[in-house]
PDB file of N, CA and C in Angstrom:
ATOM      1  N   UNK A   1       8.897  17.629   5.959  1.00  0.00           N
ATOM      2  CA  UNK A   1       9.988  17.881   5.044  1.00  0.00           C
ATOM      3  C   UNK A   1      10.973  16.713   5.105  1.00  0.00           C
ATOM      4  N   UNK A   2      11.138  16.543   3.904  1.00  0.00           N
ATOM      5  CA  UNK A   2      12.111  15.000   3.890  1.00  0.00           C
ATOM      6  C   UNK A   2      13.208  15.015   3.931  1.00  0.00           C
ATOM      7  N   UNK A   3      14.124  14.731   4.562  1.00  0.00           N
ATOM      8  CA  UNK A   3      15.788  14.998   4.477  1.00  0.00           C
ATOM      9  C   UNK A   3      15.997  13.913   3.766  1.00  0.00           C
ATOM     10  N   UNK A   4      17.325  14.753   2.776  1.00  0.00           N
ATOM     11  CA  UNK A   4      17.782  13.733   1.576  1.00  0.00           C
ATOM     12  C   UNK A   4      19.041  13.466   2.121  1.00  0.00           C
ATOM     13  N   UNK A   5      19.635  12.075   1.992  1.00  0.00           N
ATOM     14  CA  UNK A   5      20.920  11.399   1.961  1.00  0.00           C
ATOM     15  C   UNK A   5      21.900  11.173   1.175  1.00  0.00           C
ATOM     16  N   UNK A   6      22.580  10.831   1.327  1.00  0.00           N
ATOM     17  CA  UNK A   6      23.781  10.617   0.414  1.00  0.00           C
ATOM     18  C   UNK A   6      24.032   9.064   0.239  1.00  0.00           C
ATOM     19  N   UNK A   7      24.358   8.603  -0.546  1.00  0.00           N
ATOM     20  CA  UNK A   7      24.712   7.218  -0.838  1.00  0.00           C
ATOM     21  C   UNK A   7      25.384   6.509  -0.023  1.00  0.00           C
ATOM     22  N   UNK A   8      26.335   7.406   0.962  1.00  0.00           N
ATOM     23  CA  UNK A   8      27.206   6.951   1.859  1.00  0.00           C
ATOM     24  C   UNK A   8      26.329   6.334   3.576  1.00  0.00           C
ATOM     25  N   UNK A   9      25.279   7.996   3.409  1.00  0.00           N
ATOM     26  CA  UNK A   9      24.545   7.747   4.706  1.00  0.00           C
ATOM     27  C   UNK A   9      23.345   6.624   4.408  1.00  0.00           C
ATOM     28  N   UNK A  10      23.032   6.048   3.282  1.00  0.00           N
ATOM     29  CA  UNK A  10      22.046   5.487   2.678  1.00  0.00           C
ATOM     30  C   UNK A  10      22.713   3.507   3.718  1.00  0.00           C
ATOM     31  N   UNK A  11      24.207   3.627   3.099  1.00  0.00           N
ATOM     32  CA  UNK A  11      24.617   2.147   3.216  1.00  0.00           C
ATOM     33  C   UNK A  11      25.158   2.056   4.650  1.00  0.00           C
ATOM     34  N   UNK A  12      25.252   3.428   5.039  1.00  0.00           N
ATOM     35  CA  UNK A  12      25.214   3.373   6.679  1.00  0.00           C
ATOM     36  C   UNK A  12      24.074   2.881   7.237  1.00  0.00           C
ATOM     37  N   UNK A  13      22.671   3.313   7.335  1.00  0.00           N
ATOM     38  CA  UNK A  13      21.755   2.946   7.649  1.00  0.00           C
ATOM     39  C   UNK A  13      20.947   1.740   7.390  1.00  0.00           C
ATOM     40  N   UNK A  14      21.743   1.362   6.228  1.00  0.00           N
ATOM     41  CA  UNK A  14      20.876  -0.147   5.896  1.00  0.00           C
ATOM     42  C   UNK A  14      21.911  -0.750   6.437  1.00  0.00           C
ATOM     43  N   UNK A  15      23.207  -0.673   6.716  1.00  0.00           N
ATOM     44  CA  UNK A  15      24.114  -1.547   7.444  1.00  0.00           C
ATOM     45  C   UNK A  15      23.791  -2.153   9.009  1.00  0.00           C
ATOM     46  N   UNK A  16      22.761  -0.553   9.383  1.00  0.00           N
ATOM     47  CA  UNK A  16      22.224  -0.402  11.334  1.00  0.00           C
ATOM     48  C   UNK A  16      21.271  -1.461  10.779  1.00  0.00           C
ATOM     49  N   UNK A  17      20.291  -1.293  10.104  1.00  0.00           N
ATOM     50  CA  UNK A  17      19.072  -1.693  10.025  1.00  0.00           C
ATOM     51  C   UNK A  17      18.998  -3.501  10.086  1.00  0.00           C
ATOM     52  N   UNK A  18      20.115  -3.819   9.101  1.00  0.00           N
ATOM     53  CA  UNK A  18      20.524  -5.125   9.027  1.00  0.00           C
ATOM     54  C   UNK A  18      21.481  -5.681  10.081  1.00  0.00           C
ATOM     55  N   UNK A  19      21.820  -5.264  10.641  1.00  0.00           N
ATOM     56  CA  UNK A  19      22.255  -5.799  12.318  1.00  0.00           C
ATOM     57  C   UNK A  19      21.085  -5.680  13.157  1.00  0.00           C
ATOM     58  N   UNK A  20      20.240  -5.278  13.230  1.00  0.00           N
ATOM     59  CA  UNK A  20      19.043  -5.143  13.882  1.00  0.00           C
ATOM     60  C   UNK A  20      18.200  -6.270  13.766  1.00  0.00           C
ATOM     61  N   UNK A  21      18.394  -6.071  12.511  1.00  0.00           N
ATOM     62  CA  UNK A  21      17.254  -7.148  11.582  1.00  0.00           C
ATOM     63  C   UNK A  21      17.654  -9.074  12.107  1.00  0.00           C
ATOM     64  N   UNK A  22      18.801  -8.784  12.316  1.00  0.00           N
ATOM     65  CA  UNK A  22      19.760 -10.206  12.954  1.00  0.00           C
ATOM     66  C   UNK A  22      20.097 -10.341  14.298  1.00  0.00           C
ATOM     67  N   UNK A  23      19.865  -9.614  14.696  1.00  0.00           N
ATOM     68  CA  UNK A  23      20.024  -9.478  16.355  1.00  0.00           C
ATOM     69  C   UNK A  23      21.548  -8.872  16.985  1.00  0.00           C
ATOM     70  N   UNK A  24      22.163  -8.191  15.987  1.00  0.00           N
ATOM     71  CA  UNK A  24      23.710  -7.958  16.427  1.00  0.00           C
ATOM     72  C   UNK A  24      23.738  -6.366  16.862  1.00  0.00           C
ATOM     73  N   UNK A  25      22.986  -5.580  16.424  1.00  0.00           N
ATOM     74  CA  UNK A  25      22.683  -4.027  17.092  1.00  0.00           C
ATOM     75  C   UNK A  25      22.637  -4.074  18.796  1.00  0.00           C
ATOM     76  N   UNK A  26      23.722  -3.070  19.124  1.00  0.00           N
ATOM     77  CA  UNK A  26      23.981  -2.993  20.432  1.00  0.00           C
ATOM     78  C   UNK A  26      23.591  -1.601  20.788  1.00  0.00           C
ATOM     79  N   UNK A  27      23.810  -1.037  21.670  1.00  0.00           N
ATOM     80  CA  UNK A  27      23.692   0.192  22.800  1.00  0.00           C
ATOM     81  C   UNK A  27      24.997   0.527  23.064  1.00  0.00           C
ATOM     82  N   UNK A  28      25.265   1.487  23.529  1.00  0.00           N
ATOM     83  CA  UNK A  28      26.624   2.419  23.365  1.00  0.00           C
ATOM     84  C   UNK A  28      27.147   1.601  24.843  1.00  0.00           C
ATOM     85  N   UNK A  29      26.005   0.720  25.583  1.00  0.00           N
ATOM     86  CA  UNK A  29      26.089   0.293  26.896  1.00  0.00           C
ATOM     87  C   UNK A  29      26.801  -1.382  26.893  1.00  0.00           C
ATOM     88  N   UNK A  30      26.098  -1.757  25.631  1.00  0.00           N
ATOM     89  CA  UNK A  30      26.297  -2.957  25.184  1.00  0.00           C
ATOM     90  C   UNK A  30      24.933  -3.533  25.205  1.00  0.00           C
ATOM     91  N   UNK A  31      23.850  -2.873  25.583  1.00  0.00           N
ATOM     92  CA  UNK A  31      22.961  -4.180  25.650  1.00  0.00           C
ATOM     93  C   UNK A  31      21.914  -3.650  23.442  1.00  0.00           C
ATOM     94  N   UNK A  32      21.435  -5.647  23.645  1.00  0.00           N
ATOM     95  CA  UNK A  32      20.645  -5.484  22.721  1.00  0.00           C
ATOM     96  C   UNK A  32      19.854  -4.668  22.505  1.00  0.00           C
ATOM     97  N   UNK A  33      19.674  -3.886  20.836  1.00  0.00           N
ATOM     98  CA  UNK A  33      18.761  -2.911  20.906  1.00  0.00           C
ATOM     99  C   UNK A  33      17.444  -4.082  20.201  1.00  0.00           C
ATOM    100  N   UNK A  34      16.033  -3.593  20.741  1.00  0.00           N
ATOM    101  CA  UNK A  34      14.840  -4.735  20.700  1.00  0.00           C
ATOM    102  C   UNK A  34      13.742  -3.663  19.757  1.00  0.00           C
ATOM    103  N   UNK A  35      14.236  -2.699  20.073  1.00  0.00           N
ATOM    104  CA  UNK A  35      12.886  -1.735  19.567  1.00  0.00           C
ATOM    105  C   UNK A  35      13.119  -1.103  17.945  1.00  0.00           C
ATOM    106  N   UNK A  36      12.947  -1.027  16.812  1.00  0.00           N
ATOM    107  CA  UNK A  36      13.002  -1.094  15.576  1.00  0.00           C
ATOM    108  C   UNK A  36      13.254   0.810  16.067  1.00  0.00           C
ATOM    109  N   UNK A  37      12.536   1.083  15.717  1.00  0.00           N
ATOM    110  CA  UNK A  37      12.616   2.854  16.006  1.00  0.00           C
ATOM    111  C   UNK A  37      13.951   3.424  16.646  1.00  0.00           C
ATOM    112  N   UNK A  38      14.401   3.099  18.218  1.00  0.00           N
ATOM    113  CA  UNK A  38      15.874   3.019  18.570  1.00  0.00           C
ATOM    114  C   UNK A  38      16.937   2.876  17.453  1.00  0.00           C
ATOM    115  N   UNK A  39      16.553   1.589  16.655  1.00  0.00           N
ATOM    116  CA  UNK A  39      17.664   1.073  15.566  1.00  0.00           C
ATOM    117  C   UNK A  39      17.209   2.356  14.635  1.00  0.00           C
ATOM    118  N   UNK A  40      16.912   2.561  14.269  1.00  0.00           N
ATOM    119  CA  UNK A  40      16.230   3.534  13.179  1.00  0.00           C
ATOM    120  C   UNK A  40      17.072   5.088  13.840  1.00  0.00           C
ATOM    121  N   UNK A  41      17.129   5.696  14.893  1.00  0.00           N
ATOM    122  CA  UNK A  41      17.696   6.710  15.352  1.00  0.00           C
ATOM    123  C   UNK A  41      18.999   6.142  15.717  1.00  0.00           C
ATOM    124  N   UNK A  42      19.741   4.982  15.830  1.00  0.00           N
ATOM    125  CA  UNK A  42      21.373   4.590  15.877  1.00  0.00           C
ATOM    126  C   UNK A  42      21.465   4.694  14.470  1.00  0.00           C
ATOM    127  N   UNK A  43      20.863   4.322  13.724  1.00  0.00           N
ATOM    128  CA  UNK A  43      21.358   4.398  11.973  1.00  0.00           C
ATOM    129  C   UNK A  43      21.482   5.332  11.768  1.00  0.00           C
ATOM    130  N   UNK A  44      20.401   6.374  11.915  1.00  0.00           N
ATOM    131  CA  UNK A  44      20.456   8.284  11.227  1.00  0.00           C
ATOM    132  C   UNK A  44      21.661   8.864  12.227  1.00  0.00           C
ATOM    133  N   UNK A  45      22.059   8.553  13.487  1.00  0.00           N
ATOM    134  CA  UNK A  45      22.850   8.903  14.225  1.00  0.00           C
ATOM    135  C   UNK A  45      24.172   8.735  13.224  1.00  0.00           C
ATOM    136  N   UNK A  46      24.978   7.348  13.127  1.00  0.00           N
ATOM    137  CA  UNK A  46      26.026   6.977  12.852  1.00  0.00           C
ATOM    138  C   UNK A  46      26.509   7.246  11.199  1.00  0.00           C
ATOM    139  N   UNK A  47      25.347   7.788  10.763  1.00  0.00           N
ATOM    140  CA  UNK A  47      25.042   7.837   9.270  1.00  0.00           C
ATOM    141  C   UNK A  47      25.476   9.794   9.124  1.00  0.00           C
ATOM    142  N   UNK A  48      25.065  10.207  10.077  1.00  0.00           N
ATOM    143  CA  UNK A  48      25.226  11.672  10.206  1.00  0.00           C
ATOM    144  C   UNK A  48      23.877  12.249   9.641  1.00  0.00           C
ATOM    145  N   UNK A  49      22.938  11.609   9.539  1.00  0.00           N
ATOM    146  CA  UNK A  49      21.273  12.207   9.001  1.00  0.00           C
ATOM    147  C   UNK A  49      20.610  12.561  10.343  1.00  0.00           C
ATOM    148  N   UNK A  50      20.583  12.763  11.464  1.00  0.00           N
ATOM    149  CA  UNK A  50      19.859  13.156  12.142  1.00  0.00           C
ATOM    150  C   UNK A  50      19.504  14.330  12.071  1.00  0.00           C
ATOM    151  N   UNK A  51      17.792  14.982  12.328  1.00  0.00           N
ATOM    152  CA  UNK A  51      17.564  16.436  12.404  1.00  0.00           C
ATOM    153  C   UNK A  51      18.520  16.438  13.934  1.00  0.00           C
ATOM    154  N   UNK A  52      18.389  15.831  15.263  1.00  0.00           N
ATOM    155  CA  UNK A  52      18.935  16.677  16.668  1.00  0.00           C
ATOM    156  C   UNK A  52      20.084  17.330  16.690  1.00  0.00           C
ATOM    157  N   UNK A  53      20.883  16.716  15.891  1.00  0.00           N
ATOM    158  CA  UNK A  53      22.431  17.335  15.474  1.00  0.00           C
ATOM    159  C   UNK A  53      22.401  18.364  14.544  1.00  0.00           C
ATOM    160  N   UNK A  54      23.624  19.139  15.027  1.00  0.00           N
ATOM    161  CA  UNK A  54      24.221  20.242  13.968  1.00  0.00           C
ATOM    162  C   UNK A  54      25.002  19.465  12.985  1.00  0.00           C
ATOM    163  N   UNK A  55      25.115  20.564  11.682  1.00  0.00           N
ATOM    164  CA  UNK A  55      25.584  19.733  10.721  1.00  0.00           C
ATOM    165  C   UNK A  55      27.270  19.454  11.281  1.00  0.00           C
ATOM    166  N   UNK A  56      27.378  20.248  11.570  1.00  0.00           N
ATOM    167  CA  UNK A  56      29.510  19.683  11.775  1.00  0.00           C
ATOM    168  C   UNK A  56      29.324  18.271  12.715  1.00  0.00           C
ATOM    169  N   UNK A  57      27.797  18.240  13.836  1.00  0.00           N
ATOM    170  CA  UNK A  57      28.597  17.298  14.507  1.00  0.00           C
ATOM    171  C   UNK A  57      27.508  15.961  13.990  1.00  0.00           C
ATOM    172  N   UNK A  58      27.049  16.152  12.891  1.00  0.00           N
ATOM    173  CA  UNK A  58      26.712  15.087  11.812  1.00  0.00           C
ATOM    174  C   UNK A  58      27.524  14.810  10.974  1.00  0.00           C
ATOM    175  N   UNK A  59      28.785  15.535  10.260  1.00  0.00           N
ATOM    176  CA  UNK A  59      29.317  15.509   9.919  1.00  0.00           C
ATOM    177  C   UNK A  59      30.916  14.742  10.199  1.00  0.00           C
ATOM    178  N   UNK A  60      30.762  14.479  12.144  1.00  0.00           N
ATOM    179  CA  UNK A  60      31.641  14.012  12.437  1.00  0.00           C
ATOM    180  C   UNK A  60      31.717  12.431  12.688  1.00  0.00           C
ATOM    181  N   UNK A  61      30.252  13.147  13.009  1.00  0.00           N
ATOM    182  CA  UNK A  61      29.904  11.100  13.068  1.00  0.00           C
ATOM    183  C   UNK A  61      29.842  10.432  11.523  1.00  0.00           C
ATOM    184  N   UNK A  62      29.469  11.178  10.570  1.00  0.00           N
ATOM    185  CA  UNK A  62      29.623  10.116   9.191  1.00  0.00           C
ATOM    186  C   UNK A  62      30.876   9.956   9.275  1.00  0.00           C
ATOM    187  N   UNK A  63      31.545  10.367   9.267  1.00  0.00           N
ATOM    188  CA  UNK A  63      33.110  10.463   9.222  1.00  0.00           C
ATOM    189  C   UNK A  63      33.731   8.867   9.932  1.00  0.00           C
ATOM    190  N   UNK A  64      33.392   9.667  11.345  1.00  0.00           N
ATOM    191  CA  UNK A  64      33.763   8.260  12.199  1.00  0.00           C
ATOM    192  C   UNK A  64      33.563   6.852  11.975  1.00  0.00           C
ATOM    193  N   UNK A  65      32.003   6.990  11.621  1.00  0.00           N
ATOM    194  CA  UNK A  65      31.286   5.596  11.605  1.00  0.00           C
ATOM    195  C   UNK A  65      32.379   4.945  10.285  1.00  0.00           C
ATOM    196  N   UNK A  66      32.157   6.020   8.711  1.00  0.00           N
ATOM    197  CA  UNK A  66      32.919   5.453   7.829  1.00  0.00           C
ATOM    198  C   UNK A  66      34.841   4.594   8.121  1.00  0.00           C
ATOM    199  N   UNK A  67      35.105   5.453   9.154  1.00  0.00           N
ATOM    200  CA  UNK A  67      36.441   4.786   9.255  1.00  0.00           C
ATOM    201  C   UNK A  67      36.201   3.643   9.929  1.00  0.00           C
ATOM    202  N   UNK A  68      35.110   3.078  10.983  1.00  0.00           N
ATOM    203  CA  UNK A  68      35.002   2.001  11.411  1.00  0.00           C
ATOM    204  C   UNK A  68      34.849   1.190  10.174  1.00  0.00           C
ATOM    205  N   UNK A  69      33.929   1.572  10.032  1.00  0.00           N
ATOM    206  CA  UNK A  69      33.332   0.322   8.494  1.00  0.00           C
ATOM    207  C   UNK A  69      34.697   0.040   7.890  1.00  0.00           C
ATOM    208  N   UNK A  70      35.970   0.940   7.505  1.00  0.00           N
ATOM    209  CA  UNK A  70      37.163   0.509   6.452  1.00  0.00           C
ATOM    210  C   UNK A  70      37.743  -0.507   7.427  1.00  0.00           C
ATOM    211  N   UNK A  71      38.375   0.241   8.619  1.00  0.00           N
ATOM    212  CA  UNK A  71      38.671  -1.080   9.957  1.00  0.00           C
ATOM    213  C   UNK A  71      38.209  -2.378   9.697  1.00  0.00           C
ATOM    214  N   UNK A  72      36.455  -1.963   9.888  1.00  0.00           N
ATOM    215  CA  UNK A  72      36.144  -3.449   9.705  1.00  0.00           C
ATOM    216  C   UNK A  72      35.297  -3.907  11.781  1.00  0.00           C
ATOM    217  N   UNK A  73      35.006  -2.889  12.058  1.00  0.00           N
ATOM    218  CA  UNK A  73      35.054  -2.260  12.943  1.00  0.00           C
ATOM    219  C   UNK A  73      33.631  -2.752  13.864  1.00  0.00           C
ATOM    220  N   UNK A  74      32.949  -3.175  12.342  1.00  0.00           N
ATOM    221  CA  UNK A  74      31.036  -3.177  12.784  1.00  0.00           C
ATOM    222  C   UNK A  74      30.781  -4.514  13.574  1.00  0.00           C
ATOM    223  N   UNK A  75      30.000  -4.563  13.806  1.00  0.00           N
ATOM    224  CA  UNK A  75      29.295  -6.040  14.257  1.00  0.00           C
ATOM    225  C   UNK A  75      29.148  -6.683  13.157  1.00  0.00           C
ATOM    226  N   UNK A  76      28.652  -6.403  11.952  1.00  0.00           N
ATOM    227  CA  UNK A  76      28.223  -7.472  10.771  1.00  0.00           C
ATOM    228  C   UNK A  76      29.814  -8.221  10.702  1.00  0.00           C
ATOM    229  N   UNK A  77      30.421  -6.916  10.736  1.00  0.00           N
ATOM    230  CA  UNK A  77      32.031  -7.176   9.871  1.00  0.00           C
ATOM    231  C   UNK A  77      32.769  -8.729  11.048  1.00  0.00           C
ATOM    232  N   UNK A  78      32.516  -8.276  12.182  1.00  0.00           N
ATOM    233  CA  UNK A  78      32.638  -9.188  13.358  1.00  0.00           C
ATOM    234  C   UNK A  78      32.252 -10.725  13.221  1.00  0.00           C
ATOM    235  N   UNK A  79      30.733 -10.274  13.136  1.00  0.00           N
ATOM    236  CA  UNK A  79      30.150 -11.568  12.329  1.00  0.00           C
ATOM    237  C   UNK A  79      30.467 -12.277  11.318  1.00  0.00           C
ATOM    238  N   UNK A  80      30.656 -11.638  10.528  1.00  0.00           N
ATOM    239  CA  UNK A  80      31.447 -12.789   9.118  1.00  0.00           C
ATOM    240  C   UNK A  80      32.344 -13.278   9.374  1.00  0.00           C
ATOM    241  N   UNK A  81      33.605 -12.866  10.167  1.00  0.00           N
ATOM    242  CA  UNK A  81      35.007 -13.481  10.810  1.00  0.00           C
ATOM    243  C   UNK A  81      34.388 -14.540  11.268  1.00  0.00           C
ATOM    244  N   UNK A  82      33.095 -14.857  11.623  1.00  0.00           N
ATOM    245  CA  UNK A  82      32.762 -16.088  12.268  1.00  0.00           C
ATOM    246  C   UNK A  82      32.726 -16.401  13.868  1.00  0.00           C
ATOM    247  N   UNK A  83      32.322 -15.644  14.697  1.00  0.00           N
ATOM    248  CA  UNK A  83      31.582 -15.639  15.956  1.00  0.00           C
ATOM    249  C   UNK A  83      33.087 -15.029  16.557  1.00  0.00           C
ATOM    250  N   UNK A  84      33.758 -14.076  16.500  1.00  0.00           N
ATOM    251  CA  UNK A  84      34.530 -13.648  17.171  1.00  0.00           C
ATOM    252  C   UNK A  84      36.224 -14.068  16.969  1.00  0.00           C
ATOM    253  N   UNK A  85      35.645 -15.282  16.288  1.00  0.00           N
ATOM    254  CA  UNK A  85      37.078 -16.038  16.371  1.00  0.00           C
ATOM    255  C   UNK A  85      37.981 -15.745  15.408  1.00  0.00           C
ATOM    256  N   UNK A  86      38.929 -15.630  15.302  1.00  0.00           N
ATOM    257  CA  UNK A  86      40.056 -15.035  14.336  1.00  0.00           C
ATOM    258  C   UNK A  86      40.144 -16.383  12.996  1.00  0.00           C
ATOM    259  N   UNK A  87      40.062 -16.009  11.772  1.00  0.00           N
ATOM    260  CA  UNK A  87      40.302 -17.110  10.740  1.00  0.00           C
ATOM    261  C   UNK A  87      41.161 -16.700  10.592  1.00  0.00           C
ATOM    262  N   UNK A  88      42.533 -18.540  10.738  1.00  0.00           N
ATOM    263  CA  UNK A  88      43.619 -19.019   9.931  1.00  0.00           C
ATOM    264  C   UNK A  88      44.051 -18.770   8.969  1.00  0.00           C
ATOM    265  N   UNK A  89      45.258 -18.757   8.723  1.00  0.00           N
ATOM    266  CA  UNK A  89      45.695 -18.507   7.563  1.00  0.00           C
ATOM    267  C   UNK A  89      45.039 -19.586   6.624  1.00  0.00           C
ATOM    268  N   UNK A  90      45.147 -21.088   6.615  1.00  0.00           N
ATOM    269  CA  UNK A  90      44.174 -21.982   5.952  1.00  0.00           C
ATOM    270  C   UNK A  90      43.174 -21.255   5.234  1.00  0.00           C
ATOM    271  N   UNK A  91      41.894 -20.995   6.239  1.00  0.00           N
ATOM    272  CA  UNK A  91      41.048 -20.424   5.490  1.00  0.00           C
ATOM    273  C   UNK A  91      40.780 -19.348   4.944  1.00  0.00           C
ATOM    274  N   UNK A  92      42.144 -18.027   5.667  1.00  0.00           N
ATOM    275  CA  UNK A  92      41.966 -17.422   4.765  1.00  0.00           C
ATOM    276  C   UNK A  92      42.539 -18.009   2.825  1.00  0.00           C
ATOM    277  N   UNK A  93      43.463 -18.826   3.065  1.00  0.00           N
ATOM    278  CA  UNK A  93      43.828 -19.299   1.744  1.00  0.00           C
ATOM    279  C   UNK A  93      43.204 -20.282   0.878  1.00  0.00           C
ATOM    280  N   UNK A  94      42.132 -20.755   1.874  1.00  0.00           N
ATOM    281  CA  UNK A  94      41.308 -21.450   0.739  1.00  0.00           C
ATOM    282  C   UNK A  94      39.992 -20.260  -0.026  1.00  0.00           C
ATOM    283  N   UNK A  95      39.785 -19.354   1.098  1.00  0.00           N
ATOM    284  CA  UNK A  95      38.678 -18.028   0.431  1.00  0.00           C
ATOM    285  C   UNK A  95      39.599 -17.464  -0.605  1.00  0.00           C
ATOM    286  N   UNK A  96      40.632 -16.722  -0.197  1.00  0.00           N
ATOM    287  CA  UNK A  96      41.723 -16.544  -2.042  1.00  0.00           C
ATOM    288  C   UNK A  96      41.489 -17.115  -2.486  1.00  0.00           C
ATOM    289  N   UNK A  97      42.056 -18.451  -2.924  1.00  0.00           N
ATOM    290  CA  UNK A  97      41.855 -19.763  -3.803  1.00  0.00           C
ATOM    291  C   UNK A  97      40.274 -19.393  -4.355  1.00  0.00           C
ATOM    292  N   UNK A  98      39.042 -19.156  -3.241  1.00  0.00           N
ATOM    293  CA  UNK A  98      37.818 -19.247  -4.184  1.00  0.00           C
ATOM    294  C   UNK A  98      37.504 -18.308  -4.460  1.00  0.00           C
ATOM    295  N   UNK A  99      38.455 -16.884  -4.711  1.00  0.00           N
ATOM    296  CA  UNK A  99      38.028 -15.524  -4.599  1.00  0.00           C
ATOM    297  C   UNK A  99      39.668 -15.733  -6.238  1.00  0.00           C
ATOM    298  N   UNK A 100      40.134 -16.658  -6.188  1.00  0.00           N
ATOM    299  CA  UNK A 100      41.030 -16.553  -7.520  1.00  0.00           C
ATOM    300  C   UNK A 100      42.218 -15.031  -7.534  1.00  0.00           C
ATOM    301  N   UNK A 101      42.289 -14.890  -6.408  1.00  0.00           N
ATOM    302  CA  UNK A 101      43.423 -14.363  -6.303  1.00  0.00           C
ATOM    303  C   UNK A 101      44.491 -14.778  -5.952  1.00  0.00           C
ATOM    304  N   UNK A 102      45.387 -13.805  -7.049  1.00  0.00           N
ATOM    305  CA  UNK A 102      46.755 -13.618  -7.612  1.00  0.00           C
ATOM    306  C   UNK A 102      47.835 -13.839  -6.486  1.00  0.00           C
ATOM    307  N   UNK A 103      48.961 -14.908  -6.710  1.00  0.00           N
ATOM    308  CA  UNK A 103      49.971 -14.586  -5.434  1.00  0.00           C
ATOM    309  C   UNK A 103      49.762 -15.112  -4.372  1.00  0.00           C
ATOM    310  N   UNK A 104      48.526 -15.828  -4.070  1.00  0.00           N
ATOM    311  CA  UNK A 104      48.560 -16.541  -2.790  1.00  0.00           C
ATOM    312  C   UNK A 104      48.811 -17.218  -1.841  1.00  0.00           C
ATOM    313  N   UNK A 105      49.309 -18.079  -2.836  1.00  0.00           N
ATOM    314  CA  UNK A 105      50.441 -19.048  -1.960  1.00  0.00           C
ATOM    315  C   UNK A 105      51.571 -18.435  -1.426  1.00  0.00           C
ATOM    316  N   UNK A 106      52.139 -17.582  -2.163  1.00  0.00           N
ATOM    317  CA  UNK A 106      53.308 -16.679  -1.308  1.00  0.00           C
ATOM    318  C   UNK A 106      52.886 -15.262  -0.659  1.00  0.00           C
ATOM    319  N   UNK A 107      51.539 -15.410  -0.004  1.00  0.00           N
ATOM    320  CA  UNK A 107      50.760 -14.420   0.904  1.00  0.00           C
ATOM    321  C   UNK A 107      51.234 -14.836   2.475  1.00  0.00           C
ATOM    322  N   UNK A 108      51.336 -14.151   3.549  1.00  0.00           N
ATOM    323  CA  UNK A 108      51.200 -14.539   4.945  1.00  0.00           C
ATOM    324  C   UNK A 108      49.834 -14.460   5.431  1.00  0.00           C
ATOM    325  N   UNK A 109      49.514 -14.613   6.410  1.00  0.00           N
ATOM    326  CA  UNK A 109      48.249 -14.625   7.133  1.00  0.00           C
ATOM    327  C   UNK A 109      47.915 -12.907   6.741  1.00  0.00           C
ATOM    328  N   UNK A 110      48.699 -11.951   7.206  1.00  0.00           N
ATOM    329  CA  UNK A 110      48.558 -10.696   7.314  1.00  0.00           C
ATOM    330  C   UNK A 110      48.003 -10.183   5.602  1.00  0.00           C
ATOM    331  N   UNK A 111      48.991 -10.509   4.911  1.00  0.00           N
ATOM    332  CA  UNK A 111      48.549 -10.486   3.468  1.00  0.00           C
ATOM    333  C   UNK A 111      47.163 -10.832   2.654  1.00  0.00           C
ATOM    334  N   UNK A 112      47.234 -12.084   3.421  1.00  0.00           N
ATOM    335  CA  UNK A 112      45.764 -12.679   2.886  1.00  0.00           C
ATOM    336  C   UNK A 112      44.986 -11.999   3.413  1.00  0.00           C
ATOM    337  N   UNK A 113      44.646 -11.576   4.913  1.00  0.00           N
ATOM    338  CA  UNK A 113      43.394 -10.482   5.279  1.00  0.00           C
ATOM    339  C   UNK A 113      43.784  -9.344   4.608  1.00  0.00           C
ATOM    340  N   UNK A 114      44.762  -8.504   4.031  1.00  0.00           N
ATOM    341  CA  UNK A 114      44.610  -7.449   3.186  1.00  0.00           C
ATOM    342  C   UNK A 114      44.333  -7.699   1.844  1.00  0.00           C
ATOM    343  N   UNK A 115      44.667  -8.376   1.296  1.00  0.00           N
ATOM    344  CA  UNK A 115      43.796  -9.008  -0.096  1.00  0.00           C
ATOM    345  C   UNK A 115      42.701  -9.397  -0.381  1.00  0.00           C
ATOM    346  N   UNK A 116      41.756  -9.951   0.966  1.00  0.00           N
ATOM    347  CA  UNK A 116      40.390  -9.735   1.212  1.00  0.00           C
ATOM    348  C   UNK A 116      39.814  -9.071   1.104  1.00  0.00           C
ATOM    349  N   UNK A 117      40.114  -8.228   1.857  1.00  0.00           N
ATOM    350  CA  UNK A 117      39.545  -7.032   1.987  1.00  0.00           C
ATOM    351  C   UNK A 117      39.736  -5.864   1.366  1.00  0.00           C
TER     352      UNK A 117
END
C-alpha cells in the first residue's frame, strides 16, 4: 500500500535526498550518512511520511523540519552561504544588484539577507 504525500513532504524529501546525493546528510550524531536507504528513512522521518510514527508525532516533525527550512536551518541552506562562512554585505549587494532588487543601496547587511531571502 502506497502512502501518498503532500507537496510539502515531497520537497522535504528531495531536499534529504539531495544532501545525500552531495555528501552533506548527517546523523543526529553528526557523522556522514553513506548508505542511500538511511537517507531515504531521514527524509520520510523529517518530512513526517513515515509508517513507524503516529500521525501527531509525524505531524510534529513536518512542522519542525518546515521551520528549519524558513530559518534556513539545513545543510544545503549552509552550503550556499558558502562553506560556513558568513557573506558580506559586498556580496550580499552585488547578488541584489544581480537579483535587481529595489532599494539596495540604502539596505544594511541585515536587510540585504532579508531581501534574499
Amino acid at each position: 500500500m502506497a502512502i501518498h504525500q503532500s507537496k510539502a513532504q515531497k520537497e522535504t524529501v528531495g531536499r534529504v535526498m539531495h544532501e545525500f546525493k552531495h555528501g552533506e546528510l548527517k546523523t543526529s550524531r553528526g557523522k556522514k550518512v553513506k548508505n542511500p536507504k538511511q537517507a531515504i528513512a531521514i527524509g520520510l522521518h523529517e518530512a513526517g511520511a513515515s509508517k513507524y510514527e503516529s500521525k501527531e508525532k509525524n505531524r510534529q516533525n513536518l512542522k519542525r523540519t518546515k521551520a528549519r527550512e524558513r530559518r534556513g536551518a539545513t545543510e544545503k541552506d549552509r552550503s550556499e552561504r558558502g562553506s560556513g562562512r558568513e557573506a558580506t554585505r559586498s556580496q550580499l549587494y552585488e547578488e541584489a544588484k544581480r537579483r535587481n532588487i529595489a532599494g539596495r543601496s540604502k539596505m544594511n547587511k541585515h536587510e540585504l539577507e532579508r531581501a534574499l531571502h
